[in-house]
PDB file of N, CA and C in Angstrom:
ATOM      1  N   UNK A   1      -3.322  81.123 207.286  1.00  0.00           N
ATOM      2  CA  UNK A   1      -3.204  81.998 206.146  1.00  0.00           C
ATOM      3  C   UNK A   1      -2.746  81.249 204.900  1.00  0.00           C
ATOM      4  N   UNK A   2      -2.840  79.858 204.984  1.00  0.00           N
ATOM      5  CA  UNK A   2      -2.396  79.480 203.495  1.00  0.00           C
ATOM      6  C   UNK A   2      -2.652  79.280 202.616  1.00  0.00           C
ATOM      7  N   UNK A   3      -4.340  79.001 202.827  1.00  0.00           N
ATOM      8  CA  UNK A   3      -5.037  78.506 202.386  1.00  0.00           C
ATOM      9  C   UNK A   3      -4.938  80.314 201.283  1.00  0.00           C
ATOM     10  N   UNK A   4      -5.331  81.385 202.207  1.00  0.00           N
ATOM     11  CA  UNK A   4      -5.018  82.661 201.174  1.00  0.00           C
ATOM     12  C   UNK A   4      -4.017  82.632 199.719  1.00  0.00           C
ATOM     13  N   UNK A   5      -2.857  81.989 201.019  1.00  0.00           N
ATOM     14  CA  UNK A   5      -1.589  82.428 199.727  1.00  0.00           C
ATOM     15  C   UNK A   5      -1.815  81.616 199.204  1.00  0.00           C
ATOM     16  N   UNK A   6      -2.528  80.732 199.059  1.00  0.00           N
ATOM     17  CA  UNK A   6      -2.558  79.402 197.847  1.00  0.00           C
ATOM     18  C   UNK A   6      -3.865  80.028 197.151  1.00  0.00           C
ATOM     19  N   UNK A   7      -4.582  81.171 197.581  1.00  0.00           N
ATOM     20  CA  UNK A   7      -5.687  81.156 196.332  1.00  0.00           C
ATOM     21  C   UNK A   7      -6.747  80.307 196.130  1.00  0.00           C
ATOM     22  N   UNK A   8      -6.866  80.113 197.516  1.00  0.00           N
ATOM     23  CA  UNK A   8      -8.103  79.226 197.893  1.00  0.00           C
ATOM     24  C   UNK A   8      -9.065  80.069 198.847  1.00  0.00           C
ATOM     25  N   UNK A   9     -10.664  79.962 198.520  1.00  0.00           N
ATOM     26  CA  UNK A   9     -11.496  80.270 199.029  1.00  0.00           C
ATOM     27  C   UNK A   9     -11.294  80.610 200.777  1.00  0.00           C
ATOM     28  N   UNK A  10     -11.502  81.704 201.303  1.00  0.00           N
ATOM     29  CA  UNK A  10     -12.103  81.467 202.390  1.00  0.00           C
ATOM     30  C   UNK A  10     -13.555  81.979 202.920  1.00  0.00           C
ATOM     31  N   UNK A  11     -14.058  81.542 203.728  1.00  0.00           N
ATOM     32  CA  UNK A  11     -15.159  82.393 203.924  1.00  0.00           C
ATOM     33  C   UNK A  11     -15.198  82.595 205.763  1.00  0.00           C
ATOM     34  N   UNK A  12     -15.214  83.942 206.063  1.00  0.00           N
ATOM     35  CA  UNK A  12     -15.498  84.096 207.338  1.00  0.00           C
ATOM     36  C   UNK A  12     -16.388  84.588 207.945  1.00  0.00           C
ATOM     37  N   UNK A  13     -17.171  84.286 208.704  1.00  0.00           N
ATOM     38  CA  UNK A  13     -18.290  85.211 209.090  1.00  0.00           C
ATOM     39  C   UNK A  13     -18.218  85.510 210.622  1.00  0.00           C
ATOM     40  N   UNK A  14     -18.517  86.710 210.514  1.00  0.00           N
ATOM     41  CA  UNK A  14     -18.446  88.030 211.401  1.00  0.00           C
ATOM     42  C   UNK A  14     -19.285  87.943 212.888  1.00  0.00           C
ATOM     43  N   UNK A  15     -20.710  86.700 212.356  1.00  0.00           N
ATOM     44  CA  UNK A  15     -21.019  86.666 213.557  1.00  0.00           C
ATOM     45  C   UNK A  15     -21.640  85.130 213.583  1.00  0.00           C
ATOM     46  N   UNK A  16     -21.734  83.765 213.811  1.00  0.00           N
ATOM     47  CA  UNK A  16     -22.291  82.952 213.748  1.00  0.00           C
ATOM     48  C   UNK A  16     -23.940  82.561 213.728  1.00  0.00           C
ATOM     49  N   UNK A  17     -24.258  81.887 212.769  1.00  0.00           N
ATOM     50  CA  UNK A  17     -25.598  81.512 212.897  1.00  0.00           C
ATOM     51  C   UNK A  17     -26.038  80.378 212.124  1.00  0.00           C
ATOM     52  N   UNK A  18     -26.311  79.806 212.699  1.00  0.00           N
ATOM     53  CA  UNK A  18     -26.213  77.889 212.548  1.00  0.00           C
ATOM     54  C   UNK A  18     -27.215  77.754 210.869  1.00  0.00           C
ATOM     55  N   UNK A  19     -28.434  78.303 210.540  1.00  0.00           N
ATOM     56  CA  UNK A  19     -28.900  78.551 209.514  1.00  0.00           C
ATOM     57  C   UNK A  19     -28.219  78.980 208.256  1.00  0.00           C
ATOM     58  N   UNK A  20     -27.597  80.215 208.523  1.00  0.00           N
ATOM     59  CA  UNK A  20     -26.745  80.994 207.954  1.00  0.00           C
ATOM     60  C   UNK A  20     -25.462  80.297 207.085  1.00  0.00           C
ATOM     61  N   UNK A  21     -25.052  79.474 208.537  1.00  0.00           N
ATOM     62  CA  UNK A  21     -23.789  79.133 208.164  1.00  0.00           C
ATOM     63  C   UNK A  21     -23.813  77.853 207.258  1.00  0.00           C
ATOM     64  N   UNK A  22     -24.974  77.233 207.543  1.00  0.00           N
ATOM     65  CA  UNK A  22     -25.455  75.890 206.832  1.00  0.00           C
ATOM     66  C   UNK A  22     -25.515  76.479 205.410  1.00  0.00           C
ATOM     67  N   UNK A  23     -26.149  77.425 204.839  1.00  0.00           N
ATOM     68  CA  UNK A  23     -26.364  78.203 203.400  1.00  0.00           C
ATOM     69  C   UNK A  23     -25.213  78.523 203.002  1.00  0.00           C
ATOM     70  N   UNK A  24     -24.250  78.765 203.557  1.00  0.00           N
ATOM     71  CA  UNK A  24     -22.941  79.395 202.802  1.00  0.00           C
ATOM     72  C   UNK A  24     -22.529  77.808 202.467  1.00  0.00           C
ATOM     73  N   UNK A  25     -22.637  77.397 203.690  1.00  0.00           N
ATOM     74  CA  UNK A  25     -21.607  76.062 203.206  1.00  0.00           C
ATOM     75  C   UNK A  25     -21.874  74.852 201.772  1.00  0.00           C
ATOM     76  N   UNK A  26     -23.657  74.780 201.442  1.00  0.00           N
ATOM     77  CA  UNK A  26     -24.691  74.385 201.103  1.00  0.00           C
ATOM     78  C   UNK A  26     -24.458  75.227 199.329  1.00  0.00           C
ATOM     79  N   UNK A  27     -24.053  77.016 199.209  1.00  0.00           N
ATOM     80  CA  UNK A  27     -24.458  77.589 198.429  1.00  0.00           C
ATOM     81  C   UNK A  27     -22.943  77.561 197.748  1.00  0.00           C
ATOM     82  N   UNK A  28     -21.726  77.565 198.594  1.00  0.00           N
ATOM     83  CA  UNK A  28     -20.207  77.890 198.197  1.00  0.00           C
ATOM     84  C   UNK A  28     -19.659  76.519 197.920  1.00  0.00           C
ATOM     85  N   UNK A  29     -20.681  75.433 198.079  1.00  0.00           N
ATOM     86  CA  UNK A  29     -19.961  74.180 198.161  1.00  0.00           C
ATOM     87  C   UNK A  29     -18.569  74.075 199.221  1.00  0.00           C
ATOM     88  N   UNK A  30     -18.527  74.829 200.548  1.00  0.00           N
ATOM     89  CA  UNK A  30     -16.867  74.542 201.229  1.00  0.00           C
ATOM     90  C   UNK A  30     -16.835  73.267 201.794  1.00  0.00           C
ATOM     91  N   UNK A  31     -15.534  73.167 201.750  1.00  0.00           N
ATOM     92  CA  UNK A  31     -15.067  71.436 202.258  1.00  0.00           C
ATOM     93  C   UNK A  31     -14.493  70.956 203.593  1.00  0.00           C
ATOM     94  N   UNK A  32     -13.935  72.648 203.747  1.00  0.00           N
ATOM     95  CA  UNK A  32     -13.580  72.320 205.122  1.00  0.00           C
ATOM     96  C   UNK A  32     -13.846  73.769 206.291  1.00  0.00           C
ATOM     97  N   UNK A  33     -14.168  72.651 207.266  1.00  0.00           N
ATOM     98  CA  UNK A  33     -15.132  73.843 208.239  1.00  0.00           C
ATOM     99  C   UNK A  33     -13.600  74.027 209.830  1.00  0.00           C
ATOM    100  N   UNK A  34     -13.243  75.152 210.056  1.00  0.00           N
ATOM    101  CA  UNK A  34     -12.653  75.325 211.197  1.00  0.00           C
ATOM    102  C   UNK A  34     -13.732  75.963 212.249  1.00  0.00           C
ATOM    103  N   UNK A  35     -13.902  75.220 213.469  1.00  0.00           N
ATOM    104  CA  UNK A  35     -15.042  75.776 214.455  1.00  0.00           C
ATOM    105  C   UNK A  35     -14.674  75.265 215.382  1.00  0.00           C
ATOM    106  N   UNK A  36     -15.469  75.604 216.836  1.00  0.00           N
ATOM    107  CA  UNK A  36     -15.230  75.055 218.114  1.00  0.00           C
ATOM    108  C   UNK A  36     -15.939  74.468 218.252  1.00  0.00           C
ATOM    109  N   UNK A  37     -15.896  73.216 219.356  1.00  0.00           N
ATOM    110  CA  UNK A  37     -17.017  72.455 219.745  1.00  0.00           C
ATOM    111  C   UNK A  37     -18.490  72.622 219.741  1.00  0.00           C
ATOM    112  N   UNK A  38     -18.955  73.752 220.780  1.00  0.00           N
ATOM    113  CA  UNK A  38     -20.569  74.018 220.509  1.00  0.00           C
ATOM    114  C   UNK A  38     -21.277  74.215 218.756  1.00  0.00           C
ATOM    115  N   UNK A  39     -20.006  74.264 217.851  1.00  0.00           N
ATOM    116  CA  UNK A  39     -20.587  74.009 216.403  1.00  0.00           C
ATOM    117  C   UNK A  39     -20.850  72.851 215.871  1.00  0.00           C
ATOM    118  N   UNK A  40     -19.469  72.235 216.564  1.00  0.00           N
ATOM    119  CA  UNK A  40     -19.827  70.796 216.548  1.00  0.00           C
ATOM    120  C   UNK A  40     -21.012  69.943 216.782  1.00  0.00           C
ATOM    121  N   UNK A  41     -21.288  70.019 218.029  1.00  0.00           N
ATOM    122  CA  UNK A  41     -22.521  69.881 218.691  1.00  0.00           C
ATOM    123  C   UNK A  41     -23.621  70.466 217.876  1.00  0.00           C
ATOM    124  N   UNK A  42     -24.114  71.582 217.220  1.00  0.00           N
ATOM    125  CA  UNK A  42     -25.135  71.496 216.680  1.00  0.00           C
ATOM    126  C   UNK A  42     -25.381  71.136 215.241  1.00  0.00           C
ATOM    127  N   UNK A  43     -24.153  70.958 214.650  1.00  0.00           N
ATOM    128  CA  UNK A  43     -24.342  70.351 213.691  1.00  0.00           C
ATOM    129  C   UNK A  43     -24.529  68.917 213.610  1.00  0.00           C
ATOM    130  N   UNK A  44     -24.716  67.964 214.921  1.00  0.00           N
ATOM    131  CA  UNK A  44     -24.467  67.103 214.874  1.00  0.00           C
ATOM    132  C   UNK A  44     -25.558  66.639 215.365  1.00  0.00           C
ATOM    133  N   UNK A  45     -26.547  67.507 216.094  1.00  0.00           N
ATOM    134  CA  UNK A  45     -28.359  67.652 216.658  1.00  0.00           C
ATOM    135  C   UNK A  45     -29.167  68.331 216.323  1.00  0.00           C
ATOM    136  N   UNK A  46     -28.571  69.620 215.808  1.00  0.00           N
ATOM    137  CA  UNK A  46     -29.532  70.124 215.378  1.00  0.00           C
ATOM    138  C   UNK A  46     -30.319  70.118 214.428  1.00  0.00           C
ATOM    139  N   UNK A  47     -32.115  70.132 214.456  1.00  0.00           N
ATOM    140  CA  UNK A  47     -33.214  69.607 213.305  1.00  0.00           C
ATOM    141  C   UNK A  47     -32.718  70.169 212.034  1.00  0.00           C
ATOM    142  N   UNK A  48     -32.341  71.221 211.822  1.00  0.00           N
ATOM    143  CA  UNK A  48     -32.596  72.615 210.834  1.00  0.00           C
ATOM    144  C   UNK A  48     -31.823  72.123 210.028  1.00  0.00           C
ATOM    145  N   UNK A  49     -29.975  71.783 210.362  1.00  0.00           N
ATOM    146  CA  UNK A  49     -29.249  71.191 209.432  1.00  0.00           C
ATOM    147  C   UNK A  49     -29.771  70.133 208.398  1.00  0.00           C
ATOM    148  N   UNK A  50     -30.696  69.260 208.600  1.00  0.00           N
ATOM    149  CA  UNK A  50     -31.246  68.362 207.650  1.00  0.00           C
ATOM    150  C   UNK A  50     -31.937  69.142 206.538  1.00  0.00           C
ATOM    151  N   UNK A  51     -32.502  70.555 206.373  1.00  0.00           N
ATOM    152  CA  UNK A  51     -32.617  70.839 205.815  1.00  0.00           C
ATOM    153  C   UNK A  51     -31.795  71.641 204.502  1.00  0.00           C
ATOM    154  N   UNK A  52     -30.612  71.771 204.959  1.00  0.00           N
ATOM    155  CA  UNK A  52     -29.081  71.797 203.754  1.00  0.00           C
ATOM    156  C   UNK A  52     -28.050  70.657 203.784  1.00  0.00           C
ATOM    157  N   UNK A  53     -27.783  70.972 201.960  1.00  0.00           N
ATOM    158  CA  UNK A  53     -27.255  69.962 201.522  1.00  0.00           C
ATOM    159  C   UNK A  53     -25.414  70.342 201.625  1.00  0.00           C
ATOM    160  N   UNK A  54     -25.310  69.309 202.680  1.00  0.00           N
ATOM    161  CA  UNK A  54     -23.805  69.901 203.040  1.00  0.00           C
ATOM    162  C   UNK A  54     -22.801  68.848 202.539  1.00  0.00           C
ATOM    163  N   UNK A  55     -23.522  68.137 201.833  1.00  0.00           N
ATOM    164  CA  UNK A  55     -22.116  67.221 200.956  1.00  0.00           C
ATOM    165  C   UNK A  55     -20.858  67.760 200.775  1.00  0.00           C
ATOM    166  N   UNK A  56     -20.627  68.726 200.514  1.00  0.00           N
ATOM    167  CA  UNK A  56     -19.118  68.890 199.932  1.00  0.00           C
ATOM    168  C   UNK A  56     -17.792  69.295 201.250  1.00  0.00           C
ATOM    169  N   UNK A  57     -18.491  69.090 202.167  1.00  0.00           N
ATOM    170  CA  UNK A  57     -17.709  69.060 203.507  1.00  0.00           C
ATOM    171  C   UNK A  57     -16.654  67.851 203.044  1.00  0.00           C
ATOM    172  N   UNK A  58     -15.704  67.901 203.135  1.00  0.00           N
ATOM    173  CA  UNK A  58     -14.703  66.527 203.730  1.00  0.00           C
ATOM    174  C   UNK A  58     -14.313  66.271 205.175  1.00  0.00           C
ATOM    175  N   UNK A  59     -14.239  67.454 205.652  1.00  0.00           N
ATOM    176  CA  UNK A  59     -13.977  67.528 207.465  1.00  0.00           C
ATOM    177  C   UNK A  59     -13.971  68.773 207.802  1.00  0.00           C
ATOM    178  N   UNK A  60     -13.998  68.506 209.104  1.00  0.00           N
ATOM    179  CA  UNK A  60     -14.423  69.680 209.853  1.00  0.00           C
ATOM    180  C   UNK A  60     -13.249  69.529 211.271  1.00  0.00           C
ATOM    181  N   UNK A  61     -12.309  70.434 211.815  1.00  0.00           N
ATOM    182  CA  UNK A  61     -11.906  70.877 212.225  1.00  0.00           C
ATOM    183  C   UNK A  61     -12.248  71.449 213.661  1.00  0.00           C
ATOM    184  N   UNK A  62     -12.127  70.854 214.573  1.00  0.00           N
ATOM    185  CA  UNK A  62     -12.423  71.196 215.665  1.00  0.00           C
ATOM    186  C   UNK A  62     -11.206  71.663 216.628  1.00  0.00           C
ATOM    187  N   UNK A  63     -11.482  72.734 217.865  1.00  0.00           N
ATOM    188  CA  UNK A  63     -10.489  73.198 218.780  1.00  0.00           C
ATOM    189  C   UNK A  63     -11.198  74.119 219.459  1.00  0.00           C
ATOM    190  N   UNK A  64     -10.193  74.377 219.998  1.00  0.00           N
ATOM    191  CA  UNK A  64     -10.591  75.328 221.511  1.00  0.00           C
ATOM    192  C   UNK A  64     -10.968  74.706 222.792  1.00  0.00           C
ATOM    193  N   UNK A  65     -11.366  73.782 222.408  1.00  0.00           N
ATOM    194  CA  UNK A  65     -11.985  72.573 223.694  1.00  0.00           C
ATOM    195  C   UNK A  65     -12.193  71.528 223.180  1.00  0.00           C
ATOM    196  N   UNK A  66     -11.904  69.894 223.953  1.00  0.00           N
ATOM    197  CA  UNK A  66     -12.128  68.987 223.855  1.00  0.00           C
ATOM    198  C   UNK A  66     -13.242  68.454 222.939  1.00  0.00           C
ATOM    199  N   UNK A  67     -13.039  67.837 222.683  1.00  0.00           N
ATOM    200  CA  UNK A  67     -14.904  66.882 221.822  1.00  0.00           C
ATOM    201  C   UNK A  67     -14.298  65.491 222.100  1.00  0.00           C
ATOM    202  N   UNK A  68     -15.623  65.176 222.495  1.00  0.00           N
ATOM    203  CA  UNK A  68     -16.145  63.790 222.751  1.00  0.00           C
ATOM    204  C   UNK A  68     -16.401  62.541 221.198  1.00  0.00           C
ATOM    205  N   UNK A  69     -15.670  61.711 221.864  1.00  0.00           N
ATOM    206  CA  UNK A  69     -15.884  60.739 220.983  1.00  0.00           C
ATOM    207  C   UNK A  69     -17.249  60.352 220.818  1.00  0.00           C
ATOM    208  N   UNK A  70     -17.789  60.361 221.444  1.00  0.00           N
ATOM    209  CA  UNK A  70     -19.350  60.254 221.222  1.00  0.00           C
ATOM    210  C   UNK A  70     -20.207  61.378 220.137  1.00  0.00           C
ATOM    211  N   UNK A  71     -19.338  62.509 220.414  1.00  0.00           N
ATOM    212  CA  UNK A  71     -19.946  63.726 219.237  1.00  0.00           C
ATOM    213  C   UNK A  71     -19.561  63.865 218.114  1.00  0.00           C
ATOM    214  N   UNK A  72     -18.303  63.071 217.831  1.00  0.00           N
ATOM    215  CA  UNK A  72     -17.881  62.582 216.742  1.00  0.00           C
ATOM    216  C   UNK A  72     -18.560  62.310 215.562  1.00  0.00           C
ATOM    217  N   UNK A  73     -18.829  60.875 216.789  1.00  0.00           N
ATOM    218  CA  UNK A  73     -19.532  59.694 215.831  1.00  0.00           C
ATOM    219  C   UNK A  73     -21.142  60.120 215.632  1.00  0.00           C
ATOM    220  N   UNK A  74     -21.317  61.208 216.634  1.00  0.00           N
ATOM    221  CA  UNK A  74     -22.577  61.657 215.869  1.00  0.00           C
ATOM    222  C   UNK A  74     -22.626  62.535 214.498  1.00  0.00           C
ATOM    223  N   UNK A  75     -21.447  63.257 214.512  1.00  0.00           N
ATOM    224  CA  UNK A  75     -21.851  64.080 213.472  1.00  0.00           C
ATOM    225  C   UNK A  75     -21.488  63.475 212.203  1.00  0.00           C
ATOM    226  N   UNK A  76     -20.550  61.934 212.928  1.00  0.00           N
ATOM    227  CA  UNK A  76     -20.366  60.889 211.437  1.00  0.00           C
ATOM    228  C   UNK A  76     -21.325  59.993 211.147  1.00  0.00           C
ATOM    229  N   UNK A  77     -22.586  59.661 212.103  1.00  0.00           N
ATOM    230  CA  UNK A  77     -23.603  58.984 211.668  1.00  0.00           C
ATOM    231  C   UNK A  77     -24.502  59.889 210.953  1.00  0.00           C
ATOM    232  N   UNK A  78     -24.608  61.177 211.066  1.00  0.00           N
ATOM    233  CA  UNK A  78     -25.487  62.342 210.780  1.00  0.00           C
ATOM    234  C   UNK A  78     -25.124  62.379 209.511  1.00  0.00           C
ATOM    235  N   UNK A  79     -23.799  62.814 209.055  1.00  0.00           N
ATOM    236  CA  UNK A  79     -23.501  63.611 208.087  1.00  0.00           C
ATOM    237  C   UNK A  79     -22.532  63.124 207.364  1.00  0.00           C
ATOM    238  N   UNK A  80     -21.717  61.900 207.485  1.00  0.00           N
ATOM    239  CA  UNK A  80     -21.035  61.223 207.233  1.00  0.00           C
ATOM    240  C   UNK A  80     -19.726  62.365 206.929  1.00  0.00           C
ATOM    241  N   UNK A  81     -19.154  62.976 207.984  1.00  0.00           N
ATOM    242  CA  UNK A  81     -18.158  63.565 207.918  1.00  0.00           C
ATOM    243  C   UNK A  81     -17.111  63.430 209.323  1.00  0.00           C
ATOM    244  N   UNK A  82     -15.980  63.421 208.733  1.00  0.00           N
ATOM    245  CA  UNK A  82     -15.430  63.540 210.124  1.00  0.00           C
ATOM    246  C   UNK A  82     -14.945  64.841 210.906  1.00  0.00           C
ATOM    247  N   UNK A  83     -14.336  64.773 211.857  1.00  0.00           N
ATOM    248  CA  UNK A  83     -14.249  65.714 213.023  1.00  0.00           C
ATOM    249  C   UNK A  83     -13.253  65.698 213.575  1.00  0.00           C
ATOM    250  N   UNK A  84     -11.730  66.289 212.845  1.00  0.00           N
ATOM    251  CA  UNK A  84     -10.705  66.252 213.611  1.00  0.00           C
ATOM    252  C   UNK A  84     -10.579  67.541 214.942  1.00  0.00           C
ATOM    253  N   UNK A  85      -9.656  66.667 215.784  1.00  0.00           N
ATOM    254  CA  UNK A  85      -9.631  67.531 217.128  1.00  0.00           C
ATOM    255  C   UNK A  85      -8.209  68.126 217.086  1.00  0.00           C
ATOM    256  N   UNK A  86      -8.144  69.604 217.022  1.00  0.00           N
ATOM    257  CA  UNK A  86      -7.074  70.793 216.621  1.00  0.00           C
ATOM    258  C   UNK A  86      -6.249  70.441 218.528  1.00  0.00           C
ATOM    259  N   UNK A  87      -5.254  71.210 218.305  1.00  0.00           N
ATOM    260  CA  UNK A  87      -4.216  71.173 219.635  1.00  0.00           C
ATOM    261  C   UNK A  87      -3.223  72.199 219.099  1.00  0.00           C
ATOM    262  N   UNK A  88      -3.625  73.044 220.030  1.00  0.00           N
ATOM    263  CA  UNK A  88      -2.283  74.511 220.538  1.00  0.00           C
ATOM    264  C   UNK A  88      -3.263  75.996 220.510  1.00  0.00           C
ATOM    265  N   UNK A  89      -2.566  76.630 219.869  1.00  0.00           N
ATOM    266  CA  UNK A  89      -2.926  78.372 220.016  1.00  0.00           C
ATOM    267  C   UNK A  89      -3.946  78.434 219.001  1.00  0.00           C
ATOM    268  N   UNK A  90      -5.141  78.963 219.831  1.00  0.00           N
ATOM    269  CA  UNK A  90      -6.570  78.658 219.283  1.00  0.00           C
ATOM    270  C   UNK A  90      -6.377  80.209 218.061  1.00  0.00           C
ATOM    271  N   UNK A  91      -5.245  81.029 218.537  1.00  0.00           N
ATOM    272  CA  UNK A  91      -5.180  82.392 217.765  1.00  0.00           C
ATOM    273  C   UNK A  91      -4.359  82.303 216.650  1.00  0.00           C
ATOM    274  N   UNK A  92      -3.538  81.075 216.492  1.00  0.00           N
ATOM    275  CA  UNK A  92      -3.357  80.754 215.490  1.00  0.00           C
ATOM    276  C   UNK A  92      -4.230  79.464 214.248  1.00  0.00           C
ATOM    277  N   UNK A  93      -4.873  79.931 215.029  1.00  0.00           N
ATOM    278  CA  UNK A  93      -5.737  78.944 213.487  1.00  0.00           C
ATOM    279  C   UNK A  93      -6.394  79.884 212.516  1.00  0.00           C
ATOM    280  N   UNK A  94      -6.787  79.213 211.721  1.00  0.00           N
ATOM    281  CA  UNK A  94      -6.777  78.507 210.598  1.00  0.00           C
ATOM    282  C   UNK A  94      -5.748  78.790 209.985  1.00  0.00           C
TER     283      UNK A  94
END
């Protein structure tokens, strides 16, 4: 919630969709992404993402489950962003 009390953007969406979510991020310019692994993972293979311009990411935020150093470095050869790995109460995030 701090990002609120500080008067900073959030954007949440209600139901995921890898297209979708690529356009907000692409259209709002956001910088930082909180998600679980399987987002990880497709942002980091999937074709479709090449088609938005997701520059203004600085990192992306991962939890709920492990990620692989290997998926990492994919989504840092992909997208040149990194991928920190979150630890504790998945109900307290973001």
């Amino acid at each position: 919630m701090c990002s609120l009390l500080m008067g900073i953007k959030c954007v949440v969406m209600s139901r995921f969709n890898l297209q979708q979510a690529c356009k907000v991020i692409q259209d709002d310019r956001l910088t930082v992404l909180y998600v679980p692994p399987p987002i990880v993972l497709a942002l980091g293979k999937d074709p479709s993402v090449s088609k938005y311009d997701l520059s203004s990411l600085r990192f992306i935020n991962s939890a709920a489950a492990p990620v692989s150093n290997e998926l990492v470095m994919t989504v840092w050869d992909r997208l040149h962003i990194g991928v920190k790995q979150g630890w504790g109460l998945s109900e307290a995030s973001p």
